[in-house]
C-alpha atoms as a PDB file:
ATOM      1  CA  UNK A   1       1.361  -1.709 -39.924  1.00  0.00           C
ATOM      2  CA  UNK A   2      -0.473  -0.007 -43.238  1.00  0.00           C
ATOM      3  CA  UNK A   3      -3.903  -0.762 -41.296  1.00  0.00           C
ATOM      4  CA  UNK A   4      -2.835   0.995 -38.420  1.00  0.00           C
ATOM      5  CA  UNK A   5      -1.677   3.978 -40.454  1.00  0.00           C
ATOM      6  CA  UNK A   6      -4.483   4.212 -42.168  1.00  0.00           C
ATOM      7  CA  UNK A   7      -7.046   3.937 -39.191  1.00  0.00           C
ATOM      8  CA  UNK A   8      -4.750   7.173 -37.833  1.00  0.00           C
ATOM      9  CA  UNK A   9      -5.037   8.788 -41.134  1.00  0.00           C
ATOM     10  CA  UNK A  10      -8.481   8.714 -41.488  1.00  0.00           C
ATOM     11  CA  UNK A  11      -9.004   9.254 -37.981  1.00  0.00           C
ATOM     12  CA  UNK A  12      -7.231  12.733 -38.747  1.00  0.00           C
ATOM     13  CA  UNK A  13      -8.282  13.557 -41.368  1.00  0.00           C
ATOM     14  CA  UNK A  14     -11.700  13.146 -40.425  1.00  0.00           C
ATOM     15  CA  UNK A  15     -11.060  15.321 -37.240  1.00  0.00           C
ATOM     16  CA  UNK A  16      -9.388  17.973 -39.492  1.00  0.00           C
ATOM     17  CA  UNK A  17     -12.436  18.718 -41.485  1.00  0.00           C
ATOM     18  CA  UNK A  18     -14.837  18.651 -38.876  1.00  0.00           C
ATOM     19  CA  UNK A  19     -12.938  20.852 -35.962  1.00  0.00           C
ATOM     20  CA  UNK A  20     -10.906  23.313 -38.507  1.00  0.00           C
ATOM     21  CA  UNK A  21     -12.303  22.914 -41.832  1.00  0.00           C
ATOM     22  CA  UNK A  22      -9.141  21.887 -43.142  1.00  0.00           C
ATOM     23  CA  UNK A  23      -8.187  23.362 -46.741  1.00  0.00           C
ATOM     24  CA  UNK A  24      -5.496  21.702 -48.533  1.00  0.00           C
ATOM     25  CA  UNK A  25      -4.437  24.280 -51.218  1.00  0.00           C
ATOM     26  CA  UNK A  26      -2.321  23.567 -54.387  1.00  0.00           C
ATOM     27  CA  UNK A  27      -3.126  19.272 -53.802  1.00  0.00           C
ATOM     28  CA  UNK A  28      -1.544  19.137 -57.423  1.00  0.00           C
ATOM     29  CA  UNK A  29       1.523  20.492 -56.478  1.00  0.00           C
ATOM     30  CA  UNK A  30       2.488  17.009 -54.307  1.00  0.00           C
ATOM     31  CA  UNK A  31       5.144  15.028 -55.507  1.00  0.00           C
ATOM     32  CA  UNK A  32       4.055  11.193 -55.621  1.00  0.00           C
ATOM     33  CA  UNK A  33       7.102   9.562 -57.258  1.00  0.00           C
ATOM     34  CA  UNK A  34      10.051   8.782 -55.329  1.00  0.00           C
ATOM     35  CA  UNK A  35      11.894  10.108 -51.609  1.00  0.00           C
ATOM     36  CA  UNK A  36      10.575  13.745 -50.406  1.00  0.00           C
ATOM     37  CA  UNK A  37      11.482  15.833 -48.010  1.00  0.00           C
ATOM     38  CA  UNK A  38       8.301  17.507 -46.800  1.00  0.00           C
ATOM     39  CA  UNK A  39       9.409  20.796 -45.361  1.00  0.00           C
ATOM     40  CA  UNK A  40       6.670  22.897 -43.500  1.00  0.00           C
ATOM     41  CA  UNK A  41       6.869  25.894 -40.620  1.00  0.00           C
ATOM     42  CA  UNK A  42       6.072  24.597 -37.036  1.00  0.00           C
ATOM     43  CA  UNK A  43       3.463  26.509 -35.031  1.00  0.00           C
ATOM     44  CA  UNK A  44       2.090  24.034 -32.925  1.00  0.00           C
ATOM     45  CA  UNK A  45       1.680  20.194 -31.826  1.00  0.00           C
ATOM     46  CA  UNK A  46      -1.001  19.695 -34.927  1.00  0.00           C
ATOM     47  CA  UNK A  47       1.559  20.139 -37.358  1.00  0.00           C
ATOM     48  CA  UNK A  48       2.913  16.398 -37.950  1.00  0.00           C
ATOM     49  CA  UNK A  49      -0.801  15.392 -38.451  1.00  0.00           C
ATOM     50  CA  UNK A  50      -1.894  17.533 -40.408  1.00  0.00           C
ATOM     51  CA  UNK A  51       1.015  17.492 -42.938  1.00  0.00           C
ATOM     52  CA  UNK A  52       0.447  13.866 -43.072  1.00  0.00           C
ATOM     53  CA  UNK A  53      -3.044  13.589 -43.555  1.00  0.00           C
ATOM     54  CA  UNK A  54      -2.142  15.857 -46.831  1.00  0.00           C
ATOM     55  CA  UNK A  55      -0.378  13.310 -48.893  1.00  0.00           C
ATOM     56  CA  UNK A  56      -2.066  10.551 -50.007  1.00  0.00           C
ATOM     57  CA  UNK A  57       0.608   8.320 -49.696  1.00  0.00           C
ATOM     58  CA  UNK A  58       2.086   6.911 -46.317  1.00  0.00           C
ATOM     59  CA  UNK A  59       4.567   9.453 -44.650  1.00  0.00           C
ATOM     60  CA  UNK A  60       7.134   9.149 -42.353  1.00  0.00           C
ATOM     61  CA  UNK A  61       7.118  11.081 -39.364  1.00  0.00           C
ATOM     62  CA  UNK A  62      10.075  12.035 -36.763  1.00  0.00           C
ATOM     63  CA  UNK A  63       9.531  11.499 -33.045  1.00  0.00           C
ATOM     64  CA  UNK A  64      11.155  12.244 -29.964  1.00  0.00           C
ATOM     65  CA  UNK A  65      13.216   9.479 -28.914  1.00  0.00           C
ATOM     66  CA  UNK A  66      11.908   9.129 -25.276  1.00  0.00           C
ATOM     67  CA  UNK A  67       8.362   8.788 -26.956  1.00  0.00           C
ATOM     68  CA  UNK A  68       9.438   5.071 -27.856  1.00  0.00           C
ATOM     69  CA  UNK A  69       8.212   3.235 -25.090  1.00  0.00           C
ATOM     70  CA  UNK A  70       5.728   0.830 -24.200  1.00  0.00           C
ATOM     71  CA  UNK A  71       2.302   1.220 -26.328  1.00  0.00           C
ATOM     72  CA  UNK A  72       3.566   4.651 -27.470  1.00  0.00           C
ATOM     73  CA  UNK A  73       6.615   2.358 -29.394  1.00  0.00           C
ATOM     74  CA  UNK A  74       4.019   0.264 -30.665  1.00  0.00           C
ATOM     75  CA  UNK A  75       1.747   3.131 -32.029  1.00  0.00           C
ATOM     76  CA  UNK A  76       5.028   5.671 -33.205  1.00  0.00           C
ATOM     77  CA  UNK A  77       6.563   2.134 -34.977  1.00  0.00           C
ATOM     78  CA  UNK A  78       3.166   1.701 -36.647  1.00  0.00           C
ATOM     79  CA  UNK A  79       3.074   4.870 -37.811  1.00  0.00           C
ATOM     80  CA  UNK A  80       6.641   4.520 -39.677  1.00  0.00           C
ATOM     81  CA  UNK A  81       8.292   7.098 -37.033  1.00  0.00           C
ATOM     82  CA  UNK A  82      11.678   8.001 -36.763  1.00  0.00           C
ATOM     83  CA  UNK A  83      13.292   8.067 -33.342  1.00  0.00           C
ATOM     84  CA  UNK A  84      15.215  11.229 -33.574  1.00  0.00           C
ATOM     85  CA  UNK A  85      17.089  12.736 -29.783  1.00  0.00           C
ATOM     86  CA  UNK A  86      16.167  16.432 -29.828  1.00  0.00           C
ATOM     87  CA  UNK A  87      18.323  17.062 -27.121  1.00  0.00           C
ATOM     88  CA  UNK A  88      21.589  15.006 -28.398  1.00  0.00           C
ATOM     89  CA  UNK A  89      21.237  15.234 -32.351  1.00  0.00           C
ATOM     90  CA  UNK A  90      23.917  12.995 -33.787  1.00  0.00           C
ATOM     91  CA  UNK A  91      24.408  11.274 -36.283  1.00  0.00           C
ATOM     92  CA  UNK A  92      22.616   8.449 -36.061  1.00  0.00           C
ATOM     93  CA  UNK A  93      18.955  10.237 -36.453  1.00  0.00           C
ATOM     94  CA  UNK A  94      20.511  11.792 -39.491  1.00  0.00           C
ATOM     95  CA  UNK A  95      21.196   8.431 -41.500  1.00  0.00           C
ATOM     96  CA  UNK A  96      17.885   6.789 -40.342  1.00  0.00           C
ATOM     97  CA  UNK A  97      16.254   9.748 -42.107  1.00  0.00           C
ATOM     98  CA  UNK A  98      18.678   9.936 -45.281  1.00  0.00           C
ATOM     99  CA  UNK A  99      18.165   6.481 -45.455  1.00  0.00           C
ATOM    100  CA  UNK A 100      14.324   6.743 -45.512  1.00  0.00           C
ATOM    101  CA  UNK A 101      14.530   9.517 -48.169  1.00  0.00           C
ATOM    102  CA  UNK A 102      17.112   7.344 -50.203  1.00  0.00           C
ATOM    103  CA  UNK A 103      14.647   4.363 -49.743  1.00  0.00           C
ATOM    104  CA  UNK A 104      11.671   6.624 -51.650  1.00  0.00           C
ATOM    105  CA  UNK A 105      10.058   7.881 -48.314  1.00  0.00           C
ATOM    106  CA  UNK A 106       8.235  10.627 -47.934  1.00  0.00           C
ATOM    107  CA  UNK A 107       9.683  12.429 -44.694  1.00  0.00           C
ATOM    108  CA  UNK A 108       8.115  14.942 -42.780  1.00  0.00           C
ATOM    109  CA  UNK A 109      10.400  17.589 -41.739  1.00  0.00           C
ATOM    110  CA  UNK A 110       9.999  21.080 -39.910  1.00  0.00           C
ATOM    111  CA  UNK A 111      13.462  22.730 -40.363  1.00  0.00           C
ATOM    112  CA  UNK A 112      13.453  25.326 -37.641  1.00  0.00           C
ATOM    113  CA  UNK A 113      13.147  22.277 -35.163  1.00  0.00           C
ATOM    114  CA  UNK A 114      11.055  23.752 -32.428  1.00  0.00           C
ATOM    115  CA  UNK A 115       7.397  25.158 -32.580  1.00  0.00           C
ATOM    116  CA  UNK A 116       7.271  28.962 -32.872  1.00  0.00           C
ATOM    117  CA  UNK A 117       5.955  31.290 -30.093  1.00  0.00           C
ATOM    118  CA  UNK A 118       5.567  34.356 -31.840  1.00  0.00           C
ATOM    119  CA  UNK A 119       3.974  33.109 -35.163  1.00  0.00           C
ATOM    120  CA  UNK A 120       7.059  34.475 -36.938  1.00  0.00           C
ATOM    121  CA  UNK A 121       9.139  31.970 -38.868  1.00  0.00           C
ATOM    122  CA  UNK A 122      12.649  31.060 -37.321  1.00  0.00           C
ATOM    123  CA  UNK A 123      15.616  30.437 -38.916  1.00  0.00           C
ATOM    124  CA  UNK A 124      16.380  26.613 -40.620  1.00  0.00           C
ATOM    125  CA  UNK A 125      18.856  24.264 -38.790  1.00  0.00           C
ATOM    126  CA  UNK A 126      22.106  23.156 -40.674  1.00  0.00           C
ATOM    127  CA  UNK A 127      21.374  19.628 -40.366  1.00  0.00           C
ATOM    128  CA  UNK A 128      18.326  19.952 -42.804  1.00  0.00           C
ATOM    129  CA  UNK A 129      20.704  20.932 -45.739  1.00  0.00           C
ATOM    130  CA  UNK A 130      22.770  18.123 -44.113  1.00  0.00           C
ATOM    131  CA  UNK A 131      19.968  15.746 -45.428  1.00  0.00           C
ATOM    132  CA  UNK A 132      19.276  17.312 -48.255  1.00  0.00           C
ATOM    133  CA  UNK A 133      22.896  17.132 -49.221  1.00  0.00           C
ATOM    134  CA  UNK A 134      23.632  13.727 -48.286  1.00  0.00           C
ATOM    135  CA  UNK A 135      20.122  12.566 -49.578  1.00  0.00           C
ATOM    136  CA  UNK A 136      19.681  14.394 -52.718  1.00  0.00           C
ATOM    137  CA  UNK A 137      15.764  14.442 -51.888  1.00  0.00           C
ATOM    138  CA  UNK A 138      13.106  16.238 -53.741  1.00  0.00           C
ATOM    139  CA  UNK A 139      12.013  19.132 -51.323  1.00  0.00           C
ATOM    140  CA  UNK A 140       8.516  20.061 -51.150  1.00  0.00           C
ATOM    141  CA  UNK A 141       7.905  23.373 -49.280  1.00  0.00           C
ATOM    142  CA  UNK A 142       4.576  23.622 -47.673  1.00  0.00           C
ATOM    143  CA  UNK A 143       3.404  25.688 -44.611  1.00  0.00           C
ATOM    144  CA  UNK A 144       0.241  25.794 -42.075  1.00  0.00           C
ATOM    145  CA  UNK A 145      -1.748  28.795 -41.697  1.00  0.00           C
ATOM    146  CA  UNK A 146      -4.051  28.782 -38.502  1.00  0.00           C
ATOM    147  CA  UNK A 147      -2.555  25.497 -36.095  1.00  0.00           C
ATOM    148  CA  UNK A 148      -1.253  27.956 -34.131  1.00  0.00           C
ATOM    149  CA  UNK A 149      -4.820  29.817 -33.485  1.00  0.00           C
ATOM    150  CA  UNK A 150      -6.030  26.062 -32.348  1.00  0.00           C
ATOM    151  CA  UNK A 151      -3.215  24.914 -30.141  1.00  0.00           C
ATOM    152  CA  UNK A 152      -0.388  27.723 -29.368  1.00  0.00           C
ATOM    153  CA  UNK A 153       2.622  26.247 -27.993  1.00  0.00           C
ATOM    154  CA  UNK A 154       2.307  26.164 -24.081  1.00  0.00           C
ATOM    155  CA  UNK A 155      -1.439  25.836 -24.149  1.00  0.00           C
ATOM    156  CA  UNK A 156      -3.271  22.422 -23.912  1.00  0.00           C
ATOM    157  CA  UNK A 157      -6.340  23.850 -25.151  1.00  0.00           C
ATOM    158  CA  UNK A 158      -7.595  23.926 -28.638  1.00  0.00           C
ATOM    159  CA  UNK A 159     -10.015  26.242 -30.557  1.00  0.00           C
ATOM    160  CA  UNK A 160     -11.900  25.809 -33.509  1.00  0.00           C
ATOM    161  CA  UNK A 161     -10.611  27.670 -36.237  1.00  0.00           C
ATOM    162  CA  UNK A 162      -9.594  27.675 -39.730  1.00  0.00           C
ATOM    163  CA  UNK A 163      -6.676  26.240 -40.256  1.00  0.00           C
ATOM    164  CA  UNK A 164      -4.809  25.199 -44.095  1.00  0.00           C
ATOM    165  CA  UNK A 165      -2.354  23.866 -45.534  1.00  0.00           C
ATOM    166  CA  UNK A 166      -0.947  25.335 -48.907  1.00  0.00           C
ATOM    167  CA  UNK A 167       1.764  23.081 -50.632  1.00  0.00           C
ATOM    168  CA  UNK A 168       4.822  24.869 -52.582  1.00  0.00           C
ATOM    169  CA  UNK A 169       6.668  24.572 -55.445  1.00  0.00           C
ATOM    170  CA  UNK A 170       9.074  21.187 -55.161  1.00  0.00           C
ATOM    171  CA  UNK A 171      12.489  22.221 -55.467  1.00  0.00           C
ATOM    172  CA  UNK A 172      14.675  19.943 -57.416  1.00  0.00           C
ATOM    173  CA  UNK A 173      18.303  20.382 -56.604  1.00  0.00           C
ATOM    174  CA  UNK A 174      20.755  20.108 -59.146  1.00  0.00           C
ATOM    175  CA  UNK A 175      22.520  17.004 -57.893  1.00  0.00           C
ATOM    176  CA  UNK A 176      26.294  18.158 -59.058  1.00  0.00           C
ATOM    177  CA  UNK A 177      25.842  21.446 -57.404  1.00  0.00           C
ATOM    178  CA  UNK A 178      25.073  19.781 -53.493  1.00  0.00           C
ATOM    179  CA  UNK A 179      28.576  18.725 -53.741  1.00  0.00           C
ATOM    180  CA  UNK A 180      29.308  22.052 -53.755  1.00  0.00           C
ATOM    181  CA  UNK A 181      28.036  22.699 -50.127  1.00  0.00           C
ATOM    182  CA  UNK A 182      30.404  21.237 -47.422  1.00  0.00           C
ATOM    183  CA  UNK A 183      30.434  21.561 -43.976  1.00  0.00           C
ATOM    184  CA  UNK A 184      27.944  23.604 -41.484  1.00  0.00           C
ATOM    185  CA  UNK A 185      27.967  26.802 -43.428  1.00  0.00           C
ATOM    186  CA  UNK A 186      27.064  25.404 -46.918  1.00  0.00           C
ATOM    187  CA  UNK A 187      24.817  23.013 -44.904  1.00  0.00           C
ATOM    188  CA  UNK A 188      22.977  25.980 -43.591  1.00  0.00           C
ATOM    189  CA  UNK A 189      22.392  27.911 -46.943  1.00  0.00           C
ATOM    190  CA  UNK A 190      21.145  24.720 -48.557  1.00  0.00           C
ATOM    191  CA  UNK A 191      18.513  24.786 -45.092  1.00  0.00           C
ATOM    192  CA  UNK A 192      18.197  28.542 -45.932  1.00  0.00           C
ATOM    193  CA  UNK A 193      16.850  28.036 -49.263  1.00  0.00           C
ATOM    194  CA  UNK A 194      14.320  25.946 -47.891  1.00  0.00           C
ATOM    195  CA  UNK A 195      12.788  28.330 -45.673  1.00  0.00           C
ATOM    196  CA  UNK A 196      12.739  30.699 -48.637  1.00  0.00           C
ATOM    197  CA  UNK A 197      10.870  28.650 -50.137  1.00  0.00           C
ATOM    198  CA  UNK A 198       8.252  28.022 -47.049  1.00  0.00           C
ATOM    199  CA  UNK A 199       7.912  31.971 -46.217  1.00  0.00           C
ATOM    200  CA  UNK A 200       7.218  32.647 -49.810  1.00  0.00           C
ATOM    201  CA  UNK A 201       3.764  30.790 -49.798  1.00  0.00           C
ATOM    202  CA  UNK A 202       0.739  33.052 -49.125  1.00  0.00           C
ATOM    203  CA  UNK A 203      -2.152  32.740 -46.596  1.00  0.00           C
ATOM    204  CA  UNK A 204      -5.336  31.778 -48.921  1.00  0.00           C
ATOM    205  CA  UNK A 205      -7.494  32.529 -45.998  1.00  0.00           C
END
């Protein structure tokens, strides 16, 4: 499994620098010790690698359920994927990830759930404080600048521009506190926080 991860890492990485110059800003700032919650904006199908490819640890990604089939479930497996049902969320997804992040993985997350069409950022989903919550994870806000320049949701064509990736400030919740936020509503400030967090980092290009 680590062999195949790292073939794809490379592979990415390597594809990163030489079609969008890719600029990891604030490397420092990346938490190595322990389960993370990797929290980024979506703008575009490039997003999963390219958050990936910016820790130098192995991540875990999440993956459409239906993507889980023959040599896709191989390559997804392989590449220490969660099977998440976009359509259905329950529960289930949820404690495969919270489990993950309890474990000392380093999740990938983007917690408006769907790719943006406007380049704005949208609002967080409740089930991301839901993790956090349950999880008590480190979070570590980052966000992408430029994927959605080289592959706009709807298009299948990419250009060749700048793209980076500037990591955030890891927010450290206070563990007593999370008890404080129950159901969807304190759910969905914890998830609000987050995306504070993410629209506060600044375009270095």
């Amino acid at each position: 499994m680590k062999t195949v991860y790292w073939l794809g890492y490379i592979f990415f990485k390597s594809a990163g620098k030489a079609f969008y110059n890719l600029n990891l800003v604030n490397e420092e700032k990346l938490v190595k010790e322990g389960g993370v919650m990797m929290a980024a904006n979506h703008e575009s199908f490039l997003d999963p690698p390219l958050i990936g490819i910016s820790h130098p640890q192995n991540v875990t990604y999440l993956a459409r359920k239906t993507l889980f089939t023959g040599l896709s479930n191989w390559l997804y497996t392989r590449w220490d994927a969660i099977p998440v049902d976009q359509d259905n969320p329950d529960m289930t997804g949820l404690k495969k990830i919270i489990k993950a992040l309890k474990d000392g993985k380093k999740v990938v997350v983007f917690p408006e759930g769907e790719r943006t069409l406007t380049g704005d950022l949208g609002p967080a989903l409740p089930g991301v404080g839901l993790i956090i919550a349950k999880s008590q994870t480190v979070v570590q806000p980052m966000r992408i600048f430029g994927a959605r320049e080289a592959l706009p949701r709807g298009s299948s064509k990419m250009k060749m521009e700048q793209i980076s990736v500037v990591v955030g400030d890891a927010i450290y919740f206070d563990k007593e506190k999370l008890k404080e936020y129950r159901g969807k509503e304190g759910y969905q400030k914890i998830a609000d926080l987050v995306m504070k967090a993410i629209s506060a980092i600044e375009d270095p290009r």
